[in-house]
Structures are given as C-alpha cells and as structure tokens.
C-alpha atoms as a PDB file:
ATOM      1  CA  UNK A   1      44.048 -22.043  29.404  1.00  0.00           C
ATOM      2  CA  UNK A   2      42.717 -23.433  26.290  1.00  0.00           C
ATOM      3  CA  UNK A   3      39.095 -22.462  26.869  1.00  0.00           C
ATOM      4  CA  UNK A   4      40.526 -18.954  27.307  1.00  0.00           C
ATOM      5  CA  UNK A   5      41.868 -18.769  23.953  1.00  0.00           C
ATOM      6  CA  UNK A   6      38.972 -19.991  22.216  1.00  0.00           C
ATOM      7  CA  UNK A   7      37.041 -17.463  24.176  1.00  0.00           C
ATOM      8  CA  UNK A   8      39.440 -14.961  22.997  1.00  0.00           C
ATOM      9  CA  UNK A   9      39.822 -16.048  19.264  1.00  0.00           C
ATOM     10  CA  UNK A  10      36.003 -15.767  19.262  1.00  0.00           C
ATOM     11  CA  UNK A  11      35.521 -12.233  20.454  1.00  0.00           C
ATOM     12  CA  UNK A  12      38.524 -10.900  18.194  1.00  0.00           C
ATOM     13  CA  UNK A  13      36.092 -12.590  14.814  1.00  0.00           C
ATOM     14  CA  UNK A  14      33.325 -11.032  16.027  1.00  0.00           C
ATOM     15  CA  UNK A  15      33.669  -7.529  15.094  1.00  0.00           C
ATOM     16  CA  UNK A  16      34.784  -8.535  12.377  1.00  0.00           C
ATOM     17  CA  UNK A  17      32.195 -10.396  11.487  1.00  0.00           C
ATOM     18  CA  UNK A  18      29.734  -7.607  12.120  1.00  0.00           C
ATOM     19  CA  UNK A  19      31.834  -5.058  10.200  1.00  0.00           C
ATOM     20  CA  UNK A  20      31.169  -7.007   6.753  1.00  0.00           C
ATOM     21  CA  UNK A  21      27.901  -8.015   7.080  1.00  0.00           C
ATOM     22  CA  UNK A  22      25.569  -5.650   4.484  1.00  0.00           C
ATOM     23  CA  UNK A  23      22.909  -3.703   6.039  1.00  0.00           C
ATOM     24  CA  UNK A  24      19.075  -5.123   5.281  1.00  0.00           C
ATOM     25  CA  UNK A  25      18.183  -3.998   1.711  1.00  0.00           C
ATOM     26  CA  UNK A  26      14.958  -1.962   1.273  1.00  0.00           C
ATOM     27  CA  UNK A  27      11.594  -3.887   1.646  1.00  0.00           C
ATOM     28  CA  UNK A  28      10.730  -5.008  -1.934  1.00  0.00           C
ATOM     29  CA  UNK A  29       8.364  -2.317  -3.782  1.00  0.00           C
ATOM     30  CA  UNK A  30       4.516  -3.923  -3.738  1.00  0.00           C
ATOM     31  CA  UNK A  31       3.653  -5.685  -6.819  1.00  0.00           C
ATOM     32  CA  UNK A  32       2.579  -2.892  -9.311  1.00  0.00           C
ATOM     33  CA  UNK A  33      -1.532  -3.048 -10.599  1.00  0.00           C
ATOM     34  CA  UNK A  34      -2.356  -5.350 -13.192  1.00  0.00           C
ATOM     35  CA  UNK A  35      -3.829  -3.512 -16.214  1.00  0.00           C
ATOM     36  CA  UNK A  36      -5.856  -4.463 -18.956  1.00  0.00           C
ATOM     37  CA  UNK A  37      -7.100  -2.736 -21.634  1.00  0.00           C
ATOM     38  CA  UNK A  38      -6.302   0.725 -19.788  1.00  0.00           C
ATOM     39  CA  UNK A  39      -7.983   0.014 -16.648  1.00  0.00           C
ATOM     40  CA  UNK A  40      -7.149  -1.565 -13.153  1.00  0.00           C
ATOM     41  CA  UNK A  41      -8.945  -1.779  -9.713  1.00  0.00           C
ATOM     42  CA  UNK A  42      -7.936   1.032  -7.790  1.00  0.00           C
ATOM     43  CA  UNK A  43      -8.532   3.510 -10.755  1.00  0.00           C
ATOM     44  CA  UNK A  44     -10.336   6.630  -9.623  1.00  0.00           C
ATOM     45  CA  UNK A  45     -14.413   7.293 -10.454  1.00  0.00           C
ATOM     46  CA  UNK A  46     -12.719  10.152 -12.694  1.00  0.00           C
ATOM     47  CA  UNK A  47     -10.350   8.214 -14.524  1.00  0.00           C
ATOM     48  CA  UNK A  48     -12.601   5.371 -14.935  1.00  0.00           C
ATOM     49  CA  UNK A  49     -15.318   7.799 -16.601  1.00  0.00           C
ATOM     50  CA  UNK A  50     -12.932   9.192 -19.317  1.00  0.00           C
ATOM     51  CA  UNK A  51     -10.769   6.367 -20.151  1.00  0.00           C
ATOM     52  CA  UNK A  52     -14.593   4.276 -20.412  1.00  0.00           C
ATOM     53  CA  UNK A  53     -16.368   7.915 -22.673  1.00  0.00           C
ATOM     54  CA  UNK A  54     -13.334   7.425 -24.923  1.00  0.00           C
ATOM     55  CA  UNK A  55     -13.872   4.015 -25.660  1.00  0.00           C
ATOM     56  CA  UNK A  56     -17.619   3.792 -25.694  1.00  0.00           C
ATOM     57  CA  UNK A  57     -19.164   3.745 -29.033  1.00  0.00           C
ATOM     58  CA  UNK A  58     -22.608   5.703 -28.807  1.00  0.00           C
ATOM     59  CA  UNK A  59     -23.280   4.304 -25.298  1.00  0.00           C
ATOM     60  CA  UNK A  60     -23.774   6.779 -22.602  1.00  0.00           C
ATOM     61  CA  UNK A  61     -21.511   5.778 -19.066  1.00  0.00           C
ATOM     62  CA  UNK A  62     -24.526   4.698 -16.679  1.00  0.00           C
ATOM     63  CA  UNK A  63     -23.834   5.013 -12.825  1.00  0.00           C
ATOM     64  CA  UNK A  64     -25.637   3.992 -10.141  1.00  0.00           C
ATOM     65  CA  UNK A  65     -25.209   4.774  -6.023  1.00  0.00           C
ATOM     66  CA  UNK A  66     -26.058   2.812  -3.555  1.00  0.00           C
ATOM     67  CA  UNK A  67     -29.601   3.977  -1.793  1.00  0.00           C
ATOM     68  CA  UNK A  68     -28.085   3.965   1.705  1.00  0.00           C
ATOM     69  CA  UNK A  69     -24.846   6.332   0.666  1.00  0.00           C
ATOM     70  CA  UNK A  70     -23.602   8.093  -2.099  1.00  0.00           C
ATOM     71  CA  UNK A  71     -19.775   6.463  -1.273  1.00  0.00           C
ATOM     72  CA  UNK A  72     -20.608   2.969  -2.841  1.00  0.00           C
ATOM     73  CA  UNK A  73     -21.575   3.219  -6.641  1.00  0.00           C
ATOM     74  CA  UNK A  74     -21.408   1.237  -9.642  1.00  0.00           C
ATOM     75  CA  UNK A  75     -21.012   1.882 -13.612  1.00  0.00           C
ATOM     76  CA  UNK A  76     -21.166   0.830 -16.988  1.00  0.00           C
ATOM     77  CA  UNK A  77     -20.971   1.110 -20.777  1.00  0.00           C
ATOM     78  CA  UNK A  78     -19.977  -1.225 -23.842  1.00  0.00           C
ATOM     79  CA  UNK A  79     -16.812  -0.266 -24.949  1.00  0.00           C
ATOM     80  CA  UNK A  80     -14.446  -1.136 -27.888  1.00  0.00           C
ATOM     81  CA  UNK A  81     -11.243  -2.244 -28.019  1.00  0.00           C
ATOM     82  CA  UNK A  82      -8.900   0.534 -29.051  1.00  0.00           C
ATOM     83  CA  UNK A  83      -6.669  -1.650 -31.335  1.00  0.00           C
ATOM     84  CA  UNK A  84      -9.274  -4.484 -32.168  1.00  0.00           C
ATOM     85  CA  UNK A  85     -12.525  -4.706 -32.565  1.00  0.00           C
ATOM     86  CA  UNK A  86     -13.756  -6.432 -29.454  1.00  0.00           C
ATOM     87  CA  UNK A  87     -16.841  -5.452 -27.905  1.00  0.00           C
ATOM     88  CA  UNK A  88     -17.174  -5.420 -23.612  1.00  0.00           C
ATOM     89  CA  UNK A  89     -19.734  -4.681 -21.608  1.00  0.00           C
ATOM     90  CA  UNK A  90     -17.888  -2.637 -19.024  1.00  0.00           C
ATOM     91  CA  UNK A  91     -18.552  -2.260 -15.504  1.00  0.00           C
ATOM     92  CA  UNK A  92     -16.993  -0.948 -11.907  1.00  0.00           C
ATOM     93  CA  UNK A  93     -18.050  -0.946  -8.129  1.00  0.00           C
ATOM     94  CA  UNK A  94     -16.608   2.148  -6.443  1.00  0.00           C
ATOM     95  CA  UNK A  95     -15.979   2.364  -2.858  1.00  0.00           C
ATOM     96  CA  UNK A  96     -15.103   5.833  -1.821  1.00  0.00           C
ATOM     97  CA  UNK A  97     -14.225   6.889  -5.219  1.00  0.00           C
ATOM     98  CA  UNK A  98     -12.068   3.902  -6.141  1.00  0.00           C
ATOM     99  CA  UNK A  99     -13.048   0.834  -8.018  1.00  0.00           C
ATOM    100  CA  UNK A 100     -12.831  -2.237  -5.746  1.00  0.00           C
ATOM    101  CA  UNK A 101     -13.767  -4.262  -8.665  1.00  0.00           C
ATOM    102  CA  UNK A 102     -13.102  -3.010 -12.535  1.00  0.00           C
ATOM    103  CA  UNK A 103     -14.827  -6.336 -15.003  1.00  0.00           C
ATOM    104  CA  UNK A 104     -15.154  -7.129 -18.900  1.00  0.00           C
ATOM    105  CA  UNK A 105     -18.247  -9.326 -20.550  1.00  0.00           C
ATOM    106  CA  UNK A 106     -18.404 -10.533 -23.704  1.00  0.00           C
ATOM    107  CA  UNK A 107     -20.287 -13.191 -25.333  1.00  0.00           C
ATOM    108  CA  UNK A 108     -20.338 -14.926 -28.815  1.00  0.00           C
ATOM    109  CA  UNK A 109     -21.494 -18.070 -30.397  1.00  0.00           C
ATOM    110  CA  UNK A 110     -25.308 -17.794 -30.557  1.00  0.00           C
ATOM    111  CA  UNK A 111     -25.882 -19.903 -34.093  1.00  0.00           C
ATOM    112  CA  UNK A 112     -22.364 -19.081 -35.548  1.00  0.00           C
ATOM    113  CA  UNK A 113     -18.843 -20.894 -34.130  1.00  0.00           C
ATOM    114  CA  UNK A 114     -17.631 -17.512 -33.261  1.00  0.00           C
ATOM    115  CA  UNK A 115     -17.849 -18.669 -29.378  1.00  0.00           C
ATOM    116  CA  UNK A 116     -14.408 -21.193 -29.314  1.00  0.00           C
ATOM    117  CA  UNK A 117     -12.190 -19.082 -30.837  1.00  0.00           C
ATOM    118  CA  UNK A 118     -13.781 -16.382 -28.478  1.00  0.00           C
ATOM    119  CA  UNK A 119     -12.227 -18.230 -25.351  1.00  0.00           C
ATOM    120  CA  UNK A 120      -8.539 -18.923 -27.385  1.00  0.00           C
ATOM    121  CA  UNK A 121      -8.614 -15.588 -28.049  1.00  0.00           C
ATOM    122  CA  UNK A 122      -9.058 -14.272 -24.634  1.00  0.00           C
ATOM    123  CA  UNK A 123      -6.949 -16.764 -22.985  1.00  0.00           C
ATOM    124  CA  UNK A 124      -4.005 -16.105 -25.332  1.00  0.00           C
ATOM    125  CA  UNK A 125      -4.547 -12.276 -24.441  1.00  0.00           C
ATOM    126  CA  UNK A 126      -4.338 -12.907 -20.888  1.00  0.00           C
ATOM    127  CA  UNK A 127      -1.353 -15.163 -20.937  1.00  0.00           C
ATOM    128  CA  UNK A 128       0.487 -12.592 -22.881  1.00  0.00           C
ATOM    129  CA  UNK A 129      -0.591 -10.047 -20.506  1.00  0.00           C
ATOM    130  CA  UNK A 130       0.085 -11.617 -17.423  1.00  0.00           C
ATOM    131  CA  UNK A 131       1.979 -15.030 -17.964  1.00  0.00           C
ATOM    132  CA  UNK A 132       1.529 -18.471 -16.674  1.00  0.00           C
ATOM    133  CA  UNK A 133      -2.484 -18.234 -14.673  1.00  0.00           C
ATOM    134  CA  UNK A 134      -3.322 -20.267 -11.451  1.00  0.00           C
ATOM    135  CA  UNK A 135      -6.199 -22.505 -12.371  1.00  0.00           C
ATOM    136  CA  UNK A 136      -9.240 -21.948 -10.654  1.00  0.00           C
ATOM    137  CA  UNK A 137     -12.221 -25.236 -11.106  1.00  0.00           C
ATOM    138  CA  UNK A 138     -12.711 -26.632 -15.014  1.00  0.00           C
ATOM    139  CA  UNK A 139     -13.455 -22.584 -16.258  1.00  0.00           C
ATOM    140  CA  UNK A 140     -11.247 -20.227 -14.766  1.00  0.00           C
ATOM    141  CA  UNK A 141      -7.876 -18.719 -13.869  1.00  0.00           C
ATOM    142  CA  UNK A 142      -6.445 -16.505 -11.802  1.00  0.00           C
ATOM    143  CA  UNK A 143      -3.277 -13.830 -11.364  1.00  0.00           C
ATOM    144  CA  UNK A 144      -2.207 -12.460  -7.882  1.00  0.00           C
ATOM    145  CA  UNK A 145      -0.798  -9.442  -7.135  1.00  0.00           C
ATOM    146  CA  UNK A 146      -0.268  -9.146  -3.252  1.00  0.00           C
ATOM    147  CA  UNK A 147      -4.114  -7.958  -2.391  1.00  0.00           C
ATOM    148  CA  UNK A 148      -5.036  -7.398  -6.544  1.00  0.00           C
ATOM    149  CA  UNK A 149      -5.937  -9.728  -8.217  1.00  0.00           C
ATOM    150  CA  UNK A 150      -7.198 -10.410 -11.900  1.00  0.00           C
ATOM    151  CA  UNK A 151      -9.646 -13.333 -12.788  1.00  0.00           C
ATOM    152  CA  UNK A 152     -10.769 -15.116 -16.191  1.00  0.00           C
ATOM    153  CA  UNK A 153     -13.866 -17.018 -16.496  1.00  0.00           C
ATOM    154  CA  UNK A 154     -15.593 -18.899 -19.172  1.00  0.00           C
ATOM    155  CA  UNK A 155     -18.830 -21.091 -19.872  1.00  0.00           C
ATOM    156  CA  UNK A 156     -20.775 -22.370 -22.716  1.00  0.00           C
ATOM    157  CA  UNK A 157     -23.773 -23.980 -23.461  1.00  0.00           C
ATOM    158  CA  UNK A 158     -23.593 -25.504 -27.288  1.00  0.00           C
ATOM    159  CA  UNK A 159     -21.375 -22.921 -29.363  1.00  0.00           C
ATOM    160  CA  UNK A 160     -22.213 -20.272 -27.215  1.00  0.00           C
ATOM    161  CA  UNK A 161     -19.242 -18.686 -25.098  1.00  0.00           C
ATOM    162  CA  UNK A 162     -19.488 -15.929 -22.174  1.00  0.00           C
ATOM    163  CA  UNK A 163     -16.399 -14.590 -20.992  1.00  0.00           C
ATOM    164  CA  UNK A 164     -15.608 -12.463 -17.848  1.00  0.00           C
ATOM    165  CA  UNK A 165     -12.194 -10.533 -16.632  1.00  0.00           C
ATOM    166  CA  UNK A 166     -12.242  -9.196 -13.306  1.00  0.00           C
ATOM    167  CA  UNK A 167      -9.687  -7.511 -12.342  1.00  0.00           C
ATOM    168  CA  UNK A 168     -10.191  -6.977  -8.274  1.00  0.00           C
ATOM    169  CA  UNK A 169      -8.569  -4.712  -5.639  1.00  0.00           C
ATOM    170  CA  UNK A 170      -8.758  -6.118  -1.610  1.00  0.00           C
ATOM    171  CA  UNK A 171      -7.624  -2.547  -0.085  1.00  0.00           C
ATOM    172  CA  UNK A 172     -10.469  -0.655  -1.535  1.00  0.00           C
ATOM    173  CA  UNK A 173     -12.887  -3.587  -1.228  1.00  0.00           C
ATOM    174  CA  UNK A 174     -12.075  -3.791   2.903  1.00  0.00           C
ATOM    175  CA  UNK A 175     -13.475  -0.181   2.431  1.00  0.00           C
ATOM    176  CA  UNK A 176     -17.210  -1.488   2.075  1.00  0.00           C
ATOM    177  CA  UNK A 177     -17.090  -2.543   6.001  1.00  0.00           C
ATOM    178  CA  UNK A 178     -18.152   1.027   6.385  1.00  0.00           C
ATOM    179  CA  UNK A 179     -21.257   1.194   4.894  1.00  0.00           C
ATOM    180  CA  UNK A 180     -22.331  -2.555   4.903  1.00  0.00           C
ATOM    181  CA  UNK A 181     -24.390  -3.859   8.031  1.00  0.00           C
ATOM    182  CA  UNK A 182     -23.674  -7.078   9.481  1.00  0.00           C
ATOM    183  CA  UNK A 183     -26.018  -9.650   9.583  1.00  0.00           C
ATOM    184  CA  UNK A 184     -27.167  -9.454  12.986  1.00  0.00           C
ATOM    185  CA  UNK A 185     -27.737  -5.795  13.074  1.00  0.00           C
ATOM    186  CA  UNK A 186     -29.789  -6.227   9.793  1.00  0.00           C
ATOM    187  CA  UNK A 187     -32.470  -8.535  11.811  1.00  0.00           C
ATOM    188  CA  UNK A 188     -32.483  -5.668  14.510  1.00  0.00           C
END
C-alpha cells in the first residue's frame, strides 16, 4: 500500500505545482544599434545623405553604384564633428538601400605629436560610448551587438596615427549574396 500513497501524494502536488509556475516571459528585445556620431549600419541611403550634407563642411556627398546593379552602392564625404572639431573621412556601402557597413578615418601626426593623443582620444570616446571593448590583435577592439557590430582600429608609423571606426550590420550585409557571383560561376 505504501507505493500507492506515494503515487497518490505525487499526483495531488502536481497540479499544484503547475498552477504556480509563471508563464515564459517575452523573448528579450534584440540588442538596440550602436550609434556613433549620429550614424549606425542599417541607416537608410536617405538618412545617411542628410545627416552626412549637414555635417560636411564644403565637401559634396560622392556616391558610387556598383557597375553590375544599381542595389549595391557606396558614399562619402569629410565631415565634422558637431560638438568638436574632429575631422572624418566618411564613408558607407549600401545594400538595397541600407548601409551594411557605415566607417570613420582620421589621421594625424605627420611632423607634429598630434597622432598619440589622436588614439587616447578616440579610445576614451569609444569606451564612453560603448563600455568595456573585446580586444581584437595588438591594434584593435571590438563591440557586439547580436549581428552589429562596431570596430576600432589603429596603426602608426613614427608619430603618425590612422584611426578607423566601423560600425557593421550582418543582416543587410547577407543581402550582397544577391548580386555577388560565386567563385566558380565567375571562371564560367
């Protein structure tokens, strides 16, 4: 008879059991776009255009499409920094109307020792911006965001400094499948 009552003690805690447990929570929102200096990957040709006009200083906003379709292009201007004076050279790939890839260059250093405090600069920004960075070799360092990403790099030759911040989008990059040919098909 004892089994029996353990067989019934555990059916009468069962319901019970089920009764209090909470329902699964809603999935976790994705990670929101990292943005810097007004722009992220993902941004629209549109957006990217008049956000990059307001900012240029007498540079014209220079586009380029791809000779085998007019869905793959790519842009750029120098721009200034809105509350600094930093200088970029600024510069997108759009797939389908989207950037895939949205990236900053800068330089300093040539003669002066401008190029040092170029790097501190930049890697206090970005710190600030998006907290603790995953290092990536001796001159680089990257943030993840699910399939964005965001990426610092540095060299230097003497006092001379160059400086890049990527800021890259996976969704609309799988996009270029589309229009790129594979290597096989290419020797065809």
């Amino acid at each position: 008879m004892r089994p029996n009552r353990a067989a019934l003690l555990l059916v009468a805690t069962l319901p019970a059991t089920g009764v209090t447990q909470a329902p699964p929570g809603p999935a976790a929102p994705p990670p929101s776009a990292p943005v810097y200096r007004g722009f992220t990957a993902g941004i629209s040709y549109r957006e990217f255009v008049e956000r990059a006009r307001s900012l240029a200083d007498s540079d014209v906003v220079r586009c380029q499409t791809s000779p085998h379709t007019a869905q793959v292009m790519e842009c750029g201007v120098v721009i200034h920094g809105p509350k600094d004076a930093s200088r970029f050279y600024l510069s997108a790939h759009f797939i389908e109307g989207n950037a895939d890839v949205v990236a900053f260059y800068d330089s300093a250093g040539f003669g002066d020792k401008r190029g040092v405090p170029l790097v501190d600069r930049t890697k206090k920004e970005l710190t600030g911006l998006f907290g603790r960075p995953r290092p990536i070799g001796k001159s680089g360092w990257e943030w993840r965001y699910g399939r964005r990403a965001v990426r610092f790099n540095w060299r230097g030759r003497g006092t001379a400094r160059w400086v890049s911040i990527t800021l890259m989008d996976r969704d609309v990059m799988d996009r270029i499948a589309r229009y790129a040919k594979t290597a096989k098909s290419r020797k065809s």
